[in-house]
Protein backbone atom coordinates (compact mmCIF):
# COMPACT_ATOMS: atom_id res chain seq x y z
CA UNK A 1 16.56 9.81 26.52
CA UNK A 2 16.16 13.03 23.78
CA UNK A 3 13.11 13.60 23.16
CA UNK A 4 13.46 12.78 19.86
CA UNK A 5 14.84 9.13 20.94
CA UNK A 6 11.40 8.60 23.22
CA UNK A 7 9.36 9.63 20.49
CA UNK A 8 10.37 7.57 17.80
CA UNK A 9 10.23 4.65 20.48
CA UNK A 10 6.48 5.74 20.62
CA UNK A 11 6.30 5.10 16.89
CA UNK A 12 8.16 1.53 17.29
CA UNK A 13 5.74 0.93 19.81
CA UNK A 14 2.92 1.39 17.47
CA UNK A 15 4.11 -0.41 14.63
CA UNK A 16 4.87 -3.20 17.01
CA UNK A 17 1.71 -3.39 19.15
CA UNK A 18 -1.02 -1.83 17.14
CA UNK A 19 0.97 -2.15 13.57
CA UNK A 20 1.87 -5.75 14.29
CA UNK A 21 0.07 -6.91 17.14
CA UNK A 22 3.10 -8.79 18.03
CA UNK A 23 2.54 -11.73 20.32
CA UNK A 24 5.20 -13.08 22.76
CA UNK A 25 7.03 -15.77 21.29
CA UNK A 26 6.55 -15.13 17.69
CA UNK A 27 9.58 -14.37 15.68
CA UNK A 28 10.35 -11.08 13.39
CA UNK A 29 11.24 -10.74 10.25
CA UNK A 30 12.11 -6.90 9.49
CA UNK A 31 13.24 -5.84 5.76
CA UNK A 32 14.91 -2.86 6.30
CA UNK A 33 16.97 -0.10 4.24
CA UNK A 34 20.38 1.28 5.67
CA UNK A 35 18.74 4.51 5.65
CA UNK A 36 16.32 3.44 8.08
CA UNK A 37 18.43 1.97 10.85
CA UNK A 38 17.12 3.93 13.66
CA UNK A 39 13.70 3.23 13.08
CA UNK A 40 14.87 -0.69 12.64
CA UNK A 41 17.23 -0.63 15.78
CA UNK A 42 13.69 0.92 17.68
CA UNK A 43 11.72 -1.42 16.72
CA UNK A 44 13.64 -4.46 17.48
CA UNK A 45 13.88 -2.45 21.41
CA UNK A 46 10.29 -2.66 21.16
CA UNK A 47 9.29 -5.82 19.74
CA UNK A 48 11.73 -7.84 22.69
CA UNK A 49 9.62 -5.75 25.00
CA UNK A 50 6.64 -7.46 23.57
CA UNK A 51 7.99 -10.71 24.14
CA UNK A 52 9.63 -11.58 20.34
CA UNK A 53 11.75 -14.86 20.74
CA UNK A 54 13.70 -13.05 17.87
CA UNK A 55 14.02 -10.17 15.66
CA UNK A 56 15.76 -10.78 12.46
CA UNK A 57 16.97 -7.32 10.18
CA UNK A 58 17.47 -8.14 6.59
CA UNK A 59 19.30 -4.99 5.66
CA UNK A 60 19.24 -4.14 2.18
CA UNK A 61 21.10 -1.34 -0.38
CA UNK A 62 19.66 -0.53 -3.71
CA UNK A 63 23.32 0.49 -4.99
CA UNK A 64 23.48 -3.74 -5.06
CA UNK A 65 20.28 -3.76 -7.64
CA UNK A 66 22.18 -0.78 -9.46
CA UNK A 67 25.45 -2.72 -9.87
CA UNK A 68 23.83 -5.65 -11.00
CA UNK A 69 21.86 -3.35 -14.28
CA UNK A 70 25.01 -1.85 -14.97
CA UNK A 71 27.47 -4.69 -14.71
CA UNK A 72 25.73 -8.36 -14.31
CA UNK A 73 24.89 -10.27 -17.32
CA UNK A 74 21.56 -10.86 -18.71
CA UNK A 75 20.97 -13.67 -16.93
CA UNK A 76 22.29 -12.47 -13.14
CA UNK A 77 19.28 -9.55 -14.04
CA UNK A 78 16.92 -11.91 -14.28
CA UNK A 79 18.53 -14.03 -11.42
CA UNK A 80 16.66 -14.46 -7.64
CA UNK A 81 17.98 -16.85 -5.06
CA UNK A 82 15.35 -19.13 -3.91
CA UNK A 83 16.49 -19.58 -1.19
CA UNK A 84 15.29 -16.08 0.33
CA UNK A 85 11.74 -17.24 -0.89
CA UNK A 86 12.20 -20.00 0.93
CA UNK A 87 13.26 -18.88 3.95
CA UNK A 88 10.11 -16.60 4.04
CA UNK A 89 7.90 -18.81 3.41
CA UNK A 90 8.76 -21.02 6.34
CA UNK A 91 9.12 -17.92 8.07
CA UNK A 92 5.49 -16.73 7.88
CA UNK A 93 3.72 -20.73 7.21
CA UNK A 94 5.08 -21.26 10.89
CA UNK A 95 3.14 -17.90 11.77
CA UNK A 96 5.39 -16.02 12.67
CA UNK A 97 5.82 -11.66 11.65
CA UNK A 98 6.39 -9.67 8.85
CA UNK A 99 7.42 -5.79 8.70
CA UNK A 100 8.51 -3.88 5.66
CA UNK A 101 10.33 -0.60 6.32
CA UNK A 102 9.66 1.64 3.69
CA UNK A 103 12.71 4.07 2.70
CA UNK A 104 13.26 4.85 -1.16
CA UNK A 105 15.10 7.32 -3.28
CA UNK A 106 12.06 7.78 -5.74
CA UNK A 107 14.36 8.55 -8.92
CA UNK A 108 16.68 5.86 -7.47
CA UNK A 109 16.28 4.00 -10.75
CA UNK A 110 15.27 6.59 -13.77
CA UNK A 111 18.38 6.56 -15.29
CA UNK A 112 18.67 2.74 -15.75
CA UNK A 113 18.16 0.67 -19.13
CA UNK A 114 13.77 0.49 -18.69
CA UNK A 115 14.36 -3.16 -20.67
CA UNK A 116 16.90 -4.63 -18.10
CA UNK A 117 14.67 -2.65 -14.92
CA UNK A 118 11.51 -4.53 -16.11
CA UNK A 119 13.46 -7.81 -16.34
CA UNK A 120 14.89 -7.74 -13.05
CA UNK A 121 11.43 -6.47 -11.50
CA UNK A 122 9.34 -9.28 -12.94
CA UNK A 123 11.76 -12.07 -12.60
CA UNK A 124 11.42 -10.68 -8.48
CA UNK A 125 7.71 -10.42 -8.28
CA UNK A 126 7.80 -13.90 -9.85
CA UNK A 127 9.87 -15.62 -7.95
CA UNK A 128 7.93 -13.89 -4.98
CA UNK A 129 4.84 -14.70 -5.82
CA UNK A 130 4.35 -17.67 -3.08
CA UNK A 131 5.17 -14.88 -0.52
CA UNK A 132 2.67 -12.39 -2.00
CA UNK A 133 -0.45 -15.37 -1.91
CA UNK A 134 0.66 -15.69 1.89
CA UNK A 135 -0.12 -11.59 2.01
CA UNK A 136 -3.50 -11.65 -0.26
CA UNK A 137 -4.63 -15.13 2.34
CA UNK A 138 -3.82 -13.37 5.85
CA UNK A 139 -1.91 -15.88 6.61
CA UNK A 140 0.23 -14.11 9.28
CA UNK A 141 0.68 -10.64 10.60
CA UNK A 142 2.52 -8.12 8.48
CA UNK A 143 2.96 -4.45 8.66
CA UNK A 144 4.80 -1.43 6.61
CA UNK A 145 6.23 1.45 8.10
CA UNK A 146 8.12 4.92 6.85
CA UNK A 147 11.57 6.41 7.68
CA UNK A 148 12.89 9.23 6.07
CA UNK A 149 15.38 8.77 2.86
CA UNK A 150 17.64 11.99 2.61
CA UNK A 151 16.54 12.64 -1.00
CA UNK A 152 12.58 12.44 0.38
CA UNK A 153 13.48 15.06 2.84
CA UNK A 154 15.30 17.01 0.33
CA UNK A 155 12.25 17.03 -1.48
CA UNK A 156 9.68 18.00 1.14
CA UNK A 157 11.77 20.30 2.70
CA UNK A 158 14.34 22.01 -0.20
CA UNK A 159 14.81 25.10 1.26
CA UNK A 160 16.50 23.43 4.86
CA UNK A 161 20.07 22.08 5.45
CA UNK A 162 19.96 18.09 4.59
CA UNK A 163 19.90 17.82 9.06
CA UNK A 164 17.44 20.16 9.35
CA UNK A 165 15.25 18.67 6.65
CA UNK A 166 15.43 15.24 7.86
CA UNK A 167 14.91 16.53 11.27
CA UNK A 168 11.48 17.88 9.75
CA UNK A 169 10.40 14.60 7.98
CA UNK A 170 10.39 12.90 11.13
CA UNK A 171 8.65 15.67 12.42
CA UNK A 172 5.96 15.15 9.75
CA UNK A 173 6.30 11.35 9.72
CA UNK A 174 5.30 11.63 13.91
CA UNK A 175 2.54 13.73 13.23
CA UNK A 176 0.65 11.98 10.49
CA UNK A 177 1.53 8.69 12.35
CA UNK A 178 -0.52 10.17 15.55
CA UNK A 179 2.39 9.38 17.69
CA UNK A 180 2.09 13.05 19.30
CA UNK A 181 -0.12 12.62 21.66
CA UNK A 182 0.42 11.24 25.84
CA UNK A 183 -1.02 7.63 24.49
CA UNK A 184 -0.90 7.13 20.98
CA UNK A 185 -1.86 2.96 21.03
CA UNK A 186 -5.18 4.45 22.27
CA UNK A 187 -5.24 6.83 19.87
CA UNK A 188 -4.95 4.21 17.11
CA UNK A 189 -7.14 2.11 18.79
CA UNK A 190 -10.10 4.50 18.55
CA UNK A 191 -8.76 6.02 14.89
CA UNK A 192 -9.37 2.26 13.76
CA UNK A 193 -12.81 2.01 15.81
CA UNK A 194 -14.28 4.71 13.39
CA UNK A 195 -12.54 3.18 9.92
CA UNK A 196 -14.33 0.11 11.03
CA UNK A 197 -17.79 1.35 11.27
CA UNK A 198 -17.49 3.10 7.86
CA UNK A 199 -16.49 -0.15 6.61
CA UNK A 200 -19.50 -1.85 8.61
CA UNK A 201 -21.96 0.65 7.09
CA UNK A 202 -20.68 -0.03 3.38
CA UNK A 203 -21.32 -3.82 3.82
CA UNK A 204 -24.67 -3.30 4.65
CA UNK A 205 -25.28 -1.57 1.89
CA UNK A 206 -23.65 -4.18 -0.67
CA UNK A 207 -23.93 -1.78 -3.15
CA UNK A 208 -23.40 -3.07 -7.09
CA UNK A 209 -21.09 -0.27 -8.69
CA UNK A 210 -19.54 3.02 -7.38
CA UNK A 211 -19.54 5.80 -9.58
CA UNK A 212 -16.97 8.29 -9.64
CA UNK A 213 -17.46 11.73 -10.96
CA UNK A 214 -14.75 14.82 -10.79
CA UNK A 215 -13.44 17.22 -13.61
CA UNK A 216 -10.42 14.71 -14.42
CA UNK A 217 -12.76 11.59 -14.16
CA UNK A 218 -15.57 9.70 -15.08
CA UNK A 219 -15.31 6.27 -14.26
CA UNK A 220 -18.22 3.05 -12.81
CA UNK A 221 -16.64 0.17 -10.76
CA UNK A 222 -18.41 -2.61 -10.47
CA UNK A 223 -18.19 -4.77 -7.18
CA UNK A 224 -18.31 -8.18 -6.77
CA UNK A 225 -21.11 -10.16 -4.77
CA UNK A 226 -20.05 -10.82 -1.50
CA UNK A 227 -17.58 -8.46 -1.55
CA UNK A 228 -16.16 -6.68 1.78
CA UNK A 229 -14.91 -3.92 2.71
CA UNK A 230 -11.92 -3.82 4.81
CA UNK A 231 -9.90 -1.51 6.88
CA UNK A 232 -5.77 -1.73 7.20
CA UNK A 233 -6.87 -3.63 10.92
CA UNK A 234 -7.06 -7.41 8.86
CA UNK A 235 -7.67 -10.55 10.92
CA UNK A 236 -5.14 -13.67 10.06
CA UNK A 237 -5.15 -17.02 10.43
CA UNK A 238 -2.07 -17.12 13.22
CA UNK A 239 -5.40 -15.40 15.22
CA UNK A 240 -3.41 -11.94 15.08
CA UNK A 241 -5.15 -8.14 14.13
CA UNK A 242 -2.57 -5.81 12.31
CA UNK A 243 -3.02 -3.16 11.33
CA UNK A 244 -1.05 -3.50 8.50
CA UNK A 245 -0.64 0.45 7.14
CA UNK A 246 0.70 2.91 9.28
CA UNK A 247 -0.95 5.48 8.85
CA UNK A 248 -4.09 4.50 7.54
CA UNK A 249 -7.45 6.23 6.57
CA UNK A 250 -9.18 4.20 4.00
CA UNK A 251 -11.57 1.40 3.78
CA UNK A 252 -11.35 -0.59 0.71
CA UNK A 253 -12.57 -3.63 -1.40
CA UNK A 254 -12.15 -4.99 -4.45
CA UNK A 255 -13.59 -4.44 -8.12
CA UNK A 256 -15.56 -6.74 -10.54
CA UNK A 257 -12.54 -7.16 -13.09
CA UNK A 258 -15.19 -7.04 -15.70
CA UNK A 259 -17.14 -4.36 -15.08
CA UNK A 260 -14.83 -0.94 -15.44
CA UNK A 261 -15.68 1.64 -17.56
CA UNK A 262 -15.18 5.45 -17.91
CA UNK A 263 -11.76 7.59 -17.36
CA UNK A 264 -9.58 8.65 -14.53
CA UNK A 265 -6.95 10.39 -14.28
CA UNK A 266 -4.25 10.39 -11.19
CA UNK A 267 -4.08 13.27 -8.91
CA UNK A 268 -0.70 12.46 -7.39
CA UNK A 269 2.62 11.17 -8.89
CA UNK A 270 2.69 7.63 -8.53
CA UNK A 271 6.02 6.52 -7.54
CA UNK A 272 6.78 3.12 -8.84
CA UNK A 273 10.21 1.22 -8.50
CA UNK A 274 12.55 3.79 -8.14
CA UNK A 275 10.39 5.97 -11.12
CA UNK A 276 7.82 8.70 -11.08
CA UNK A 277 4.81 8.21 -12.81
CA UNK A 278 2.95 11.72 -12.99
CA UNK A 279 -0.48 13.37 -14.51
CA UNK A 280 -1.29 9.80 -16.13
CA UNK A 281 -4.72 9.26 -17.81
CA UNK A 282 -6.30 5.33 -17.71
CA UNK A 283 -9.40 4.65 -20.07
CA UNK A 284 -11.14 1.52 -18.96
CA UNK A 285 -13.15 -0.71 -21.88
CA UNK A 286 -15.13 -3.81 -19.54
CA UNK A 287 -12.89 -4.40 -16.98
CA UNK A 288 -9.35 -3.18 -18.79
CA UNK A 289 -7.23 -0.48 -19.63
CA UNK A 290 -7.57 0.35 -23.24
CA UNK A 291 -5.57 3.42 -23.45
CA UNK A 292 -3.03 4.70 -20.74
CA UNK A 293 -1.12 8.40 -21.38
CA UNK A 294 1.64 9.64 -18.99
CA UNK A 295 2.98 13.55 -19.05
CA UNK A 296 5.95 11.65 -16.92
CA UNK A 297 7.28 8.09 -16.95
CA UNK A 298 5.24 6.67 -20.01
CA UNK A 299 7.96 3.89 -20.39
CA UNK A 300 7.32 2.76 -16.72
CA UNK A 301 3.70 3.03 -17.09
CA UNK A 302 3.48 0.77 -19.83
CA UNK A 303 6.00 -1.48 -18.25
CA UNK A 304 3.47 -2.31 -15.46
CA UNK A 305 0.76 -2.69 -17.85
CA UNK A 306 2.36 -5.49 -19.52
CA UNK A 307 3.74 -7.00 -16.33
CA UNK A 308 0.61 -9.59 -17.47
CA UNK A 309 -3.00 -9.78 -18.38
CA UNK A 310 -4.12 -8.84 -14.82
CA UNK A 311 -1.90 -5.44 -14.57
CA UNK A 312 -4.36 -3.94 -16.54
CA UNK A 313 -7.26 -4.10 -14.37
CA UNK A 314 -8.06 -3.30 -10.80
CA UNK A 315 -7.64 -4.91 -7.97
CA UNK A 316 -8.77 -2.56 -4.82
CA UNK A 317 -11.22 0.31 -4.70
CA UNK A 318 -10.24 2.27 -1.30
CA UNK A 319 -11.59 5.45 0.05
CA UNK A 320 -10.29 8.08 1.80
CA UNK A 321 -11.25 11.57 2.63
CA UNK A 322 -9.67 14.66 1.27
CA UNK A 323 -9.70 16.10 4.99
CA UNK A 324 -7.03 13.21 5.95
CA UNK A 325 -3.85 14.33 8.18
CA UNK A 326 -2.01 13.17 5.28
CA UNK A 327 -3.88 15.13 2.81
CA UNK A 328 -4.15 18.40 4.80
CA UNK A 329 -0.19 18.27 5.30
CA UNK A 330 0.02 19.55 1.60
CA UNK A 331 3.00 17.43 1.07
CA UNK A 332 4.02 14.60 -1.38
CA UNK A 333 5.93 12.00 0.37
CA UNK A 334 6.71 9.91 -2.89
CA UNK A 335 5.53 7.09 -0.95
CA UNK A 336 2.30 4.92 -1.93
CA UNK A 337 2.42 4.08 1.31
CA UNK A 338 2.02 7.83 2.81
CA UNK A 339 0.74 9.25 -0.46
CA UNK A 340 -2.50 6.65 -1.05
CA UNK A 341 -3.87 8.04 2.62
CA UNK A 342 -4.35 11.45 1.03
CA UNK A 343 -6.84 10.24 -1.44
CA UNK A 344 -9.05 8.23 -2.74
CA UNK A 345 -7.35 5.04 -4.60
CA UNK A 346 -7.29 2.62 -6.79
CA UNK A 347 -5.10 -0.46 -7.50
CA UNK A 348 -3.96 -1.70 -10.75
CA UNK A 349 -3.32 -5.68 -10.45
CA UNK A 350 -4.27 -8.24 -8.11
CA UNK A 351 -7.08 -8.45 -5.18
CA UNK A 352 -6.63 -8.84 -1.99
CA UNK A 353 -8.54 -12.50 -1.32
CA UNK A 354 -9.85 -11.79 2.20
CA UNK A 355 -12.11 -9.07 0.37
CA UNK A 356 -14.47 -11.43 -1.04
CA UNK A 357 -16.67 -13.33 1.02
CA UNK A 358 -14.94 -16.54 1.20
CA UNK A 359 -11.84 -15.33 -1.06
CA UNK A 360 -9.21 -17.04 0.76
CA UNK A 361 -10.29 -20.53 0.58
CA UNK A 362 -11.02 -20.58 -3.15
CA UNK A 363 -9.06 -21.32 -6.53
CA UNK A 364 -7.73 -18.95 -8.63
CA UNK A 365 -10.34 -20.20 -11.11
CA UNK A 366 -13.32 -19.60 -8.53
CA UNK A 367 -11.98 -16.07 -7.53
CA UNK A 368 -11.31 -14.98 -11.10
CA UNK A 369 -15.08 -16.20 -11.91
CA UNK A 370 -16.27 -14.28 -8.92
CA UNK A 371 -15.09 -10.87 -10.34
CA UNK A 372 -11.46 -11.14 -8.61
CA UNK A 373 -8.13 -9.85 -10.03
CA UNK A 374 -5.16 -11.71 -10.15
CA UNK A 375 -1.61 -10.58 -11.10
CA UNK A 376 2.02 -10.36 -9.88
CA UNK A 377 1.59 -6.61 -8.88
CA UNK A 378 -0.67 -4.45 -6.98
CA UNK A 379 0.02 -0.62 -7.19
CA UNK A 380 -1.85 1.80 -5.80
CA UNK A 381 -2.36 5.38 -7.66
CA UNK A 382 -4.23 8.16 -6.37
CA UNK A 383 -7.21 9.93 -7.80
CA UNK A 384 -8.65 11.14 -5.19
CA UNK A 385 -9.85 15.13 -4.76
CA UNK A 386 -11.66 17.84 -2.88
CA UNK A 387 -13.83 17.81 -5.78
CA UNK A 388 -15.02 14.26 -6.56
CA UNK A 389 -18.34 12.64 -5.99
CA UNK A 390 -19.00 9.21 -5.75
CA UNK A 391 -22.49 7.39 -5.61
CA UNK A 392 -23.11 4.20 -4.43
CA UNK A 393 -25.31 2.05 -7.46
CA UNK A 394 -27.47 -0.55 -6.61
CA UNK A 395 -28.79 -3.43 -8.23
CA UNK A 396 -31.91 -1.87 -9.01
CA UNK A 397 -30.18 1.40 -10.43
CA UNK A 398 -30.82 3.88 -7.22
CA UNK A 399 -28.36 5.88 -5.89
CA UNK A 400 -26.80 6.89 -2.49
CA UNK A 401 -24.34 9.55 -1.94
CA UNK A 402 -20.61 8.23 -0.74
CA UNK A 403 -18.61 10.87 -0.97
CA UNK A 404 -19.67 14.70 -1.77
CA UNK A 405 -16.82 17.29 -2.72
CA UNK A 406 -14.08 14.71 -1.31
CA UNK A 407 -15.92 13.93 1.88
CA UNK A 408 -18.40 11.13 3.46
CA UNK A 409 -21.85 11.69 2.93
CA UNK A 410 -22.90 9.23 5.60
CA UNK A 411 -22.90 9.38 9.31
CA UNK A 412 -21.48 6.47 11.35
């Protein structure tokens, strides 16, 4: 084999047995781009080695989603078959595996009517819904990965040939992915070993509020009681460990949906559904956003505001250092996925269950009265910096440094 076909087997591998944790006999379900066919084709080599009983590709094109703005009828916007829901939901009730293959033209979309784009995204996030609870419950394993899209390479890399710059992406895409070294399971293995006792140390502490304080932001979070913090490394019901971002270098909980206040300001383009949203400015009022400005993609931005009531509060609180791999590349990947592990983050929309004590097995009603988020999205925006502070707050008002000048201030 090249050496470039060995070490993008290495990053199958870790997707599949450290990404996954893939156990012989379950069955995978991989949603992949036709952009990212080698990565999908590696994977599939690698998740038979693990013993899958089978590895389903559901290939998909964007130009399909494009045809259907321009062309289909009101109604065929708003249209989802249900039985693709349905087939994922038995897919992942019978415990079987998820992966997501992440590979997107970020101005795929910017052109398109914003009216029929918002239809067509909300009638999808609604018809998913059932599939998203399954996500926010651990019910089974699921994973994301990254392969390089030609117009992401184009942008990291302008000054190469389109070969040569997707060449480098995978390049980068090994690197931040650890997959360089002579074992890089182990490698994630102890990476996660260290998120965990950060994580450990912060639920100790069960502090009440974090305060965040940088030149571009001002802004308390409240946290619920009982809440947890969590690294990407999730336990599910089907008695699997994912780790379920690859890369990864936050912990994170969730915010008290009532208890935001203050400014912040992102520090990185968000990209959302084929659209940029840059330099964008949220003022929270008691748990919502009262006032949201964009220099870039306003229209989008207020489009996922009004996806409903809960898109306009937060869902997830994660840190992350500003001496990340991902952060210290100096590169924007246009990829929440990549682009989130460079900074501190928050999410606007719903909370992931399993970070409340007890979360999963409630109602909506009991999580919503226990601080929790709900809503059809959760996007992740970065606001993270080499100079932000944040202080841990708690219930009796003292203070305890987190982070100082985008670092930890604790020792694990």
């Amino acid at each position: 084999m090249t050496d470039f076909t060995e070490t993008i087997q290495k990053y199958a591998d870790v997707l599949v047995q450290v990404g996954l944790d893939l156990q012989a006999g379950q069955r995978l379900f991989i949603n992949a781009p036709l952009e990212a066919r080698e990565l999908a084709l590696a994977v599939t080599r690698s998740a038979y080695k693990a013993g899958a009983e089978n590895v389903h590709v559901n290939w998909a094109d964007p130009e399909l989603d494009k045809i259907r703005l321009r062309d289909g009828s009101d109604e065929a916007v708003k249209a989802y078959p249900d039985w693709v829901v349905d087939g994922l939901l038995q897919h992942t009730d019978a415990g079987h595996a998820r992966m997501n293959i992440t590979c997107a033209d970020p101005d795929f979309f910017a052109e398109e009517d914003p009216d029929r784009l918002r239809d067509m995204q909300r009638a999808r996030a609604v018809k998913f819904q059932p599939v998203s609870e399954r996500i926010v419950t651990n019910v089974a394993n699921w994973n994301i990965g990254m392969s390089p899209h030609p117009a992401i390479s184009a942008k990291l890399f302008p000054e190469l040939s389109p070969e040569e710059a997707r060449a480098k992406h995978w390049e980068t895409i090994f690197k931040m992915c650890r997959i360089e070294g002579d074992d890089p399971v182990q490698d994630w293995k102890d990476h996660i070993s260290n998120l965990v006792k950060r994580a450990n140390y912060l639920n100790e502490k069960q502090f009440h509020a974090l305060h965040y304080q940088s030149p571009v932001t001002d802004l308390t979070i409240g946290l619920p009681d009982g809440h947890l913090w969590e690294t990407a490394q999730l336990g599910m019901k089907n008695g699997t460990y994912p780790v379920v971002n690859i890369p990864t270098e936050e912990v994170f909980s969730l915010a008290h949906r009532e208890r935001i206040d203050g400014v912040v300001k992102s520090t990185k383009p968000l990209s959302w559904n084929g659209t940029i949203i840059d330099n964008f400015i949220l003022q929270f009022s008691e748990g919502d956003v009262v006032s949201a400005q964009a220099e870039r993609g306003q229209s989008a931005l207020d489009t996922l505001l009004s996806t409903d009531d809960g898109a306009r509060s937060i869902g997830e609180v994660a840190l992350v250092p500003h001496s990340s791999p991902i952060s210290q590349s100096n590169l924007l990947f246009f990829n929440t996925l990549y682009d989130e592990n460079a900074s501190n983050h928050l999410a606007l929309g719903q909370a992931y269950r399993f970070t409340l004590a007890g979360g999963t097995e409630m109602s909506d009603e009991d999580f919503n009265e226990a601080g929790g988020n709900s809503s059809l999205v959760h996007v992740d925006f970065m606001m993270g910096s080499g100079d932000m502070d944040i202080d841990g707050i708690t219930a009796d008002g003292e203070r305890e440094p987190i982070f100082r000048n985008g670092e930890w201030a604790f020792k694990v």
